[in-house]
PDB file of N, CA and C in Angstrom:
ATOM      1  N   UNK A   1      31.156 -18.582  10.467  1.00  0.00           N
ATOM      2  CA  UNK A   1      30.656 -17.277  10.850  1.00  0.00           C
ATOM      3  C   UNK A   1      29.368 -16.981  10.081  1.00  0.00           C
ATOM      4  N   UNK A   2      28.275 -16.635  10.907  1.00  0.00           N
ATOM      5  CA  UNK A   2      27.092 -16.162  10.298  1.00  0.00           C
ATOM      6  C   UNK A   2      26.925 -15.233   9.546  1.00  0.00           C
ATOM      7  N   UNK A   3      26.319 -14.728   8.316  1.00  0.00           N
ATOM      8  CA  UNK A   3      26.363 -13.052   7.707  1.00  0.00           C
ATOM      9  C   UNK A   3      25.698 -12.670   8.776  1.00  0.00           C
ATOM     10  N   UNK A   4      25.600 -11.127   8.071  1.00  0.00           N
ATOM     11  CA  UNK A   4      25.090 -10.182   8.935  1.00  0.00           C
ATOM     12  C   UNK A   4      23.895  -9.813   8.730  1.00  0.00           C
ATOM     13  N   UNK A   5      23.401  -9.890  10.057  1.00  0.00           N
ATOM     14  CA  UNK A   5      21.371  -9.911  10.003  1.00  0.00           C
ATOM     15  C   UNK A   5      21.058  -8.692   8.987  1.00  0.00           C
ATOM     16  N   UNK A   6      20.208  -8.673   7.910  1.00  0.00           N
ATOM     17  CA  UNK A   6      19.439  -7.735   7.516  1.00  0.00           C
ATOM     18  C   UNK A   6      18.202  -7.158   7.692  1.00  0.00           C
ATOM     19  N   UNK A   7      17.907  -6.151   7.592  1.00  0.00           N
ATOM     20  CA  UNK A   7      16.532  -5.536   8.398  1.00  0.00           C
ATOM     21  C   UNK A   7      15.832  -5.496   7.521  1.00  0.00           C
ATOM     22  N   UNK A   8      14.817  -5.940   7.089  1.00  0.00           N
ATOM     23  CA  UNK A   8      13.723  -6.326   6.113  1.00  0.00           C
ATOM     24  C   UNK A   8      13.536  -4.306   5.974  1.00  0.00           C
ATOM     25  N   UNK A   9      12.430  -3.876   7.140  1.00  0.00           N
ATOM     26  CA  UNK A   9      12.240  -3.276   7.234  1.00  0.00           C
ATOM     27  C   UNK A   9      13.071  -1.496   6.371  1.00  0.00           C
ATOM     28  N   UNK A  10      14.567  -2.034   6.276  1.00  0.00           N
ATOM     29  CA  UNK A  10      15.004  -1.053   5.402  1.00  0.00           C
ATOM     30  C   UNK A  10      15.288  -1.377   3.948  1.00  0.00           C
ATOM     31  N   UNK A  11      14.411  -2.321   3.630  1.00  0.00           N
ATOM     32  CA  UNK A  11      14.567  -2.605   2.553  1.00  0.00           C
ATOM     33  C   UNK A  11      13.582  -2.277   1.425  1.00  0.00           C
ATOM     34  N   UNK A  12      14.088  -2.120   0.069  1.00  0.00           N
ATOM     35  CA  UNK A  12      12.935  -0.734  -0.817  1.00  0.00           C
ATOM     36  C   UNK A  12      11.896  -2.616  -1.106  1.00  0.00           C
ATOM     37  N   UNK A  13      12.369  -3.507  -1.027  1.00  0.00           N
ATOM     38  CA  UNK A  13      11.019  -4.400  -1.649  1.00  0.00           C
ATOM     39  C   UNK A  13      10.720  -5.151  -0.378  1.00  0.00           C
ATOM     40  N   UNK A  14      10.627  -4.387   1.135  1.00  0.00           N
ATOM     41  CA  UNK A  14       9.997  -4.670   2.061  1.00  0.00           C
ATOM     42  C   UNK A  14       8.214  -4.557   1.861  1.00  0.00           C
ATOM     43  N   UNK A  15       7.432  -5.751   2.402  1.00  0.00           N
ATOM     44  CA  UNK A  15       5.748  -4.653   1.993  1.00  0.00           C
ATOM     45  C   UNK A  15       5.442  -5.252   3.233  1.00  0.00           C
ATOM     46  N   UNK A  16       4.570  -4.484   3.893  1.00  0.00           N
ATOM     47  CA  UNK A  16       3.361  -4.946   4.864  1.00  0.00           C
ATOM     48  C   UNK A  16       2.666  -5.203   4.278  1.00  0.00           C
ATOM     49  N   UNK A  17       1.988  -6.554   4.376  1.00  0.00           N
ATOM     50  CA  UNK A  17       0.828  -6.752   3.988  1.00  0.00           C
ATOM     51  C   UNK A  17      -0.668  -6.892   4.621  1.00  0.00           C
ATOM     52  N   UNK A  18      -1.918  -7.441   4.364  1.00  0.00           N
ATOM     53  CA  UNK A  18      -3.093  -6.725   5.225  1.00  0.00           C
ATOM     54  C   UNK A  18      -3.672  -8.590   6.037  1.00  0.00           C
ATOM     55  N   UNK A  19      -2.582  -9.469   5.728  1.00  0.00           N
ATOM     56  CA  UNK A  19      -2.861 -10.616   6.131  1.00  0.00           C
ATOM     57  C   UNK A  19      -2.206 -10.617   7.394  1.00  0.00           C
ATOM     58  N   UNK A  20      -3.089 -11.259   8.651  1.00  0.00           N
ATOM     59  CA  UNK A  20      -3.028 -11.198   9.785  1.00  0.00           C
ATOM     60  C   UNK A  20      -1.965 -12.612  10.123  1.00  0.00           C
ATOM     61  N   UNK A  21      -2.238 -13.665   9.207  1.00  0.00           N
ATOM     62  CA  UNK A  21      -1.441 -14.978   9.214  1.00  0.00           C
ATOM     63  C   UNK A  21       0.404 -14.593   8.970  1.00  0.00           C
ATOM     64  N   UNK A  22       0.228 -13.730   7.894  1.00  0.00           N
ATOM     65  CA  UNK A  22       1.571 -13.480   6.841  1.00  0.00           C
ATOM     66  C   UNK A  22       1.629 -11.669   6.682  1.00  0.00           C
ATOM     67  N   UNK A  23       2.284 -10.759   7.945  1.00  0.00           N
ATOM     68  CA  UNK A  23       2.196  -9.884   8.045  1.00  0.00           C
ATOM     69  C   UNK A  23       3.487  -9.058   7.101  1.00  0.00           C
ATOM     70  N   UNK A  24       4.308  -9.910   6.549  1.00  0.00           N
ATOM     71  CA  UNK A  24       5.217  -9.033   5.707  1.00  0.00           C
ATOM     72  C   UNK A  24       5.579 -10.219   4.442  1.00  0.00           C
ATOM     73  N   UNK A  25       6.115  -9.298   3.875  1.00  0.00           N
ATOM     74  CA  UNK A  25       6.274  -9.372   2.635  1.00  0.00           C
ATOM     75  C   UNK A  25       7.307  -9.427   1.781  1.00  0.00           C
ATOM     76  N   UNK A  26       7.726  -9.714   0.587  1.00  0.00           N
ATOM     77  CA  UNK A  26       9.655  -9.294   0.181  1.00  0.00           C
ATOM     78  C   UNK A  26       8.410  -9.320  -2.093  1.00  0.00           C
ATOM     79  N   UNK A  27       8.554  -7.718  -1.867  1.00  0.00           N
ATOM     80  CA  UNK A  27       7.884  -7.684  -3.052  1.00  0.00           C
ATOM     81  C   UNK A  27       8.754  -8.495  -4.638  1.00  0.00           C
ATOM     82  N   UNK A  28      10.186  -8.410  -4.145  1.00  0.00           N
ATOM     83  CA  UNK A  28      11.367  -8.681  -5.143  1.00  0.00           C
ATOM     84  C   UNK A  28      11.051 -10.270  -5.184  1.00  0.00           C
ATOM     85  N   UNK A  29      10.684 -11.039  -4.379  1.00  0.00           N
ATOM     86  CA  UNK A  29      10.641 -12.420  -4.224  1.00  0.00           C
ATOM     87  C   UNK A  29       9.081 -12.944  -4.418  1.00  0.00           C
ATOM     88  N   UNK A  30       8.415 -12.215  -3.894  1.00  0.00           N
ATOM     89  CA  UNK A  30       6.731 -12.591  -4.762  1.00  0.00           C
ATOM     90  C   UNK A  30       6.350 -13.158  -3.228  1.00  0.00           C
ATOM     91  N   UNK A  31       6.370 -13.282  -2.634  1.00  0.00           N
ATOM     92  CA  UNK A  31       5.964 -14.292  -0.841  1.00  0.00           C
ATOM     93  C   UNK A  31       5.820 -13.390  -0.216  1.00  0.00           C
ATOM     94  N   UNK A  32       4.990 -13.631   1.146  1.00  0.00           N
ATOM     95  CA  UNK A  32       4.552 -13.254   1.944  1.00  0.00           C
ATOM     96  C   UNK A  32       4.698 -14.342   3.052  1.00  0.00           C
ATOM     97  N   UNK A  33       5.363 -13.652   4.496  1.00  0.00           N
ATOM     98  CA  UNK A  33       5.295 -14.564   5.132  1.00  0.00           C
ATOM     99  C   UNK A  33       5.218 -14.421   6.811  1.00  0.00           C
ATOM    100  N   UNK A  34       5.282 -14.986   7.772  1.00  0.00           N
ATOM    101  CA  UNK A  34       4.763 -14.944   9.099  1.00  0.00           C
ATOM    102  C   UNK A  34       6.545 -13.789   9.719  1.00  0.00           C
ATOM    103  N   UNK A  35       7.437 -14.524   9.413  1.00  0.00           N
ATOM    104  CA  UNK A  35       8.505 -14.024   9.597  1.00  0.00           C
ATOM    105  C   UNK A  35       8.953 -12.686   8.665  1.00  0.00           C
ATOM    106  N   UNK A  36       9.922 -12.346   9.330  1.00  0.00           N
ATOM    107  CA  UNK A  36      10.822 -11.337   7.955  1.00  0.00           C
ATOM    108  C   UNK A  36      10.812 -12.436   6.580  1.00  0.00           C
ATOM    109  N   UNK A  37      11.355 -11.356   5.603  1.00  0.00           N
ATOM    110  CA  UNK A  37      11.431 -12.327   4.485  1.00  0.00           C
ATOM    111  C   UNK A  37      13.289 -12.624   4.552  1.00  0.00           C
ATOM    112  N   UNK A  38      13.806 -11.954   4.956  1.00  0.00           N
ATOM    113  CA  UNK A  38      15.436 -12.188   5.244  1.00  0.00           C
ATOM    114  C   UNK A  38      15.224 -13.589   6.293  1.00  0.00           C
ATOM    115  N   UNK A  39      15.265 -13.445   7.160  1.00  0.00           N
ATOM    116  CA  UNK A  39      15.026 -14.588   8.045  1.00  0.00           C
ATOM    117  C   UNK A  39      14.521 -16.071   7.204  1.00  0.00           C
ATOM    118  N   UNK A  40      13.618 -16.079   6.509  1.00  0.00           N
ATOM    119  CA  UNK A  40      12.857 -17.216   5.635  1.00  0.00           C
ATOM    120  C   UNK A  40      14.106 -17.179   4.623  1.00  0.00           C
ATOM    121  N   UNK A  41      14.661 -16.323   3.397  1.00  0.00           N
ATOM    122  CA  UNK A  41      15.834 -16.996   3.026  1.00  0.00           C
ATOM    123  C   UNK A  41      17.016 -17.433   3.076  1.00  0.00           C
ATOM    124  N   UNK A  42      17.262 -17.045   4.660  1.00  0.00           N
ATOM    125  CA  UNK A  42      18.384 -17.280   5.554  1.00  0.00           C
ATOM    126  C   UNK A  42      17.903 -18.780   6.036  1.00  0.00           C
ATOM    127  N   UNK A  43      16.948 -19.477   6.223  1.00  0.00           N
ATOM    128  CA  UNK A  43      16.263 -20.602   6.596  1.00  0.00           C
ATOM    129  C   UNK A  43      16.233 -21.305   5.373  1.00  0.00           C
ATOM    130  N   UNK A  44      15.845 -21.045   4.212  1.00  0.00           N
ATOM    131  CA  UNK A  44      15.775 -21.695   3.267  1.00  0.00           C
ATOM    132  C   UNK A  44      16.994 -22.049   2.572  1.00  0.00           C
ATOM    133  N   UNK A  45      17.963 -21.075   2.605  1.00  0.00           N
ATOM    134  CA  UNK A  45      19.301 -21.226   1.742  1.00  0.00           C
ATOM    135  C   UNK A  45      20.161 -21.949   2.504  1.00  0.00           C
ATOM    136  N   UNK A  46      19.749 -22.254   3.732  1.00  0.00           N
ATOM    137  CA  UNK A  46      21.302 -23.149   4.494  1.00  0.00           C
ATOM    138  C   UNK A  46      21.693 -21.792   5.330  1.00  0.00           C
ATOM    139  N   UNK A  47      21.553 -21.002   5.503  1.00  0.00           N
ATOM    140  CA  UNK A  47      22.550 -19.966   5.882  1.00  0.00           C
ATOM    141  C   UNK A  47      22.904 -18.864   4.689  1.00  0.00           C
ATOM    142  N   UNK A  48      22.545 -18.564   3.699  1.00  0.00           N
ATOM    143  CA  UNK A  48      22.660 -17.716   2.598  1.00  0.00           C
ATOM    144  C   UNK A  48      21.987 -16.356   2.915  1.00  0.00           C
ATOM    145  N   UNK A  49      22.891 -15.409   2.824  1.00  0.00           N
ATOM    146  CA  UNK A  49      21.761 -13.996   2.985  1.00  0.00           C
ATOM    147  C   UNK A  49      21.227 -13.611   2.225  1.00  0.00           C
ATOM    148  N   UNK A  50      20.170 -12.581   2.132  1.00  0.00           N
ATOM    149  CA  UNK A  50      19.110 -12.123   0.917  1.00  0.00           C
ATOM    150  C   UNK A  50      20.074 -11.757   0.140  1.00  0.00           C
ATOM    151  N   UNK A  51      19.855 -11.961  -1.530  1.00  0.00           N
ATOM    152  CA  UNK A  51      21.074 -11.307  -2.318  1.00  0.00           C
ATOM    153  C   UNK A  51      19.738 -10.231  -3.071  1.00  0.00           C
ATOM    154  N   UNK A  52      18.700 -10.058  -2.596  1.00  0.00           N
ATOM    155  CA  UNK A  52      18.188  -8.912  -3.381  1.00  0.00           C
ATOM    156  C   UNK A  52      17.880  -7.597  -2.682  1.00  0.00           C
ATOM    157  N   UNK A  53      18.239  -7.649  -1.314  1.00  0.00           N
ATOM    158  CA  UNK A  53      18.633  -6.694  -0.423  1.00  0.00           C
ATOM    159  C   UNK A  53      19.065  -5.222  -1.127  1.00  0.00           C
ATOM    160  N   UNK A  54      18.142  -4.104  -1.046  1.00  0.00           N
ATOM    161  CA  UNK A  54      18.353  -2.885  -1.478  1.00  0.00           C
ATOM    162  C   UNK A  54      18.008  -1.679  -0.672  1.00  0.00           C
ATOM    163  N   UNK A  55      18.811  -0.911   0.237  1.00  0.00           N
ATOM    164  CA  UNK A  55      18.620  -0.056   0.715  1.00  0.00           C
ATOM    165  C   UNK A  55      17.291   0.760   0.255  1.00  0.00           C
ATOM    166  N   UNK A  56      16.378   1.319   1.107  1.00  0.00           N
ATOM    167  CA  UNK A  56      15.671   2.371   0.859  1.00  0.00           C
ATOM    168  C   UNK A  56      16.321   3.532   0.328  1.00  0.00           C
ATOM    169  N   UNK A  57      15.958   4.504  -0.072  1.00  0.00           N
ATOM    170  CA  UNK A  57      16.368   5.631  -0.693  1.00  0.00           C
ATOM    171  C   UNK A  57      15.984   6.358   0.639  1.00  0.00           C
ATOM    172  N   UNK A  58      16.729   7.325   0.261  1.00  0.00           N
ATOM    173  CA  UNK A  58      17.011   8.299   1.313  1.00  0.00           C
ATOM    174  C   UNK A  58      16.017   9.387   0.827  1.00  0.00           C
ATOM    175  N   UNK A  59      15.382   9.862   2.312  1.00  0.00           N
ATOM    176  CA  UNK A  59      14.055  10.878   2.126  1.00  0.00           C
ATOM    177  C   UNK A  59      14.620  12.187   1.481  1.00  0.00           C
ATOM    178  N   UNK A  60      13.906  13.027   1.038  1.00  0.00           N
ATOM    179  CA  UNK A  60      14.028  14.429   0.599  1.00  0.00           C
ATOM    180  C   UNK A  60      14.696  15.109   1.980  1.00  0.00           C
ATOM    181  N   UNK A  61      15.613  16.075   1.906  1.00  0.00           N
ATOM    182  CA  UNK A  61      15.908  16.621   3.185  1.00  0.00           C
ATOM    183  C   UNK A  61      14.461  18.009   3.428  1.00  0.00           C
ATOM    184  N   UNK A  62      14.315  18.243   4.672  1.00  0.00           N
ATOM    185  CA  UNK A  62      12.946  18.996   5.019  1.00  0.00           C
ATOM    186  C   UNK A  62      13.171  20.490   4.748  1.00  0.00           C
ATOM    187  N   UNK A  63      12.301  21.017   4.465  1.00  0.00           N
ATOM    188  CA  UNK A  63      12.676  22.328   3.634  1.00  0.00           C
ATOM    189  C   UNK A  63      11.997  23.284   4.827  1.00  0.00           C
ATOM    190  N   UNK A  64      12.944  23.804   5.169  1.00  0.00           N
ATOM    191  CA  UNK A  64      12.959  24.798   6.158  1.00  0.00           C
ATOM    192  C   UNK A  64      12.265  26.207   5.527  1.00  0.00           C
ATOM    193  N   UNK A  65      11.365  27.105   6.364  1.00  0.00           N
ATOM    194  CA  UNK A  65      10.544  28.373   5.885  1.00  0.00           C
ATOM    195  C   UNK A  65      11.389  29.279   5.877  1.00  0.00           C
ATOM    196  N   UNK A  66      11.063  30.101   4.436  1.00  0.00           N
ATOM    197  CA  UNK A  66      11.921  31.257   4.209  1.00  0.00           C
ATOM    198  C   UNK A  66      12.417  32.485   5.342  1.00  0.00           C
ATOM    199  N   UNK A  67      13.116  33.153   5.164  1.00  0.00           N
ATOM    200  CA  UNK A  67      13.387  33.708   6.562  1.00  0.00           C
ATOM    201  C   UNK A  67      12.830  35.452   5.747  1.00  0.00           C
ATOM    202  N   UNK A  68      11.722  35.113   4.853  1.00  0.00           N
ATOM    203  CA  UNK A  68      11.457  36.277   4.364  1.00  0.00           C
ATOM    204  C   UNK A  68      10.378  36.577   5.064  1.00  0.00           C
ATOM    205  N   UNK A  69       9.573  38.360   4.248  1.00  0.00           N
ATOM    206  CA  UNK A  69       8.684  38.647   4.769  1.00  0.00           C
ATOM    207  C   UNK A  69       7.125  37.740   4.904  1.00  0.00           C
ATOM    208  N   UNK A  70       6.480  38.246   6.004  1.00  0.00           N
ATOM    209  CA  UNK A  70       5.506  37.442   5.547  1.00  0.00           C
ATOM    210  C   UNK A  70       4.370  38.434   5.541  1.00  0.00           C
ATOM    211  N   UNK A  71       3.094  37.945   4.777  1.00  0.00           N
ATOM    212  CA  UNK A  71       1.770  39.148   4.419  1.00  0.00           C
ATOM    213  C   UNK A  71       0.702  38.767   5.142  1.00  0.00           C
TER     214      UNK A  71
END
C-alpha cells in the first residue's frame, strides 16, 4: 500500500521559487526542483514519504468591524 500523497503546497517549508526550470522548492531540504518536492522524495526513497512534512499554520481569523458608532 502506497502512503498518502502530500501537498507540498500546504506545507510551512514549501517555496516557489523564481526559476522557470525548477519552479518549487522544499526550504527544510535545501533543493529545488521541476516536480513537488514530496513527489522527488517519494522517488528517491523507494516509496518513503516526506518525514519533514509540517502543516502551515493556520491564518489569523478576520476581524469583523465594530458594530459601533461611526464619525
Amino acid at each position: 500500500m502506497s502512503p498518502p500523497r502530500i501537498d507540498c503546497r500546504r506545507c510551512r517549508h514549501y517555496a516557489v521559487t523564481w526559476d522557470e526550470r525548477f519552479p518549487h522548492g522544499c526550504r527544510a531540504m535545501g533543493f529545488k526542483s521541476a516536480r513537488y518536492p514530496a513527489d522527488e522524495v517519494l522517488s528517491a526513497t523507494g516509496g518513503e514519504a516526506c518525514l519533514l512534512y509540517e502543516p502551515k499554520p493556520l491564518p489569523p481569523p478576520a476581524r469583523r468591524p465594530s458594530a459601533g458608532r461611526r464619525l
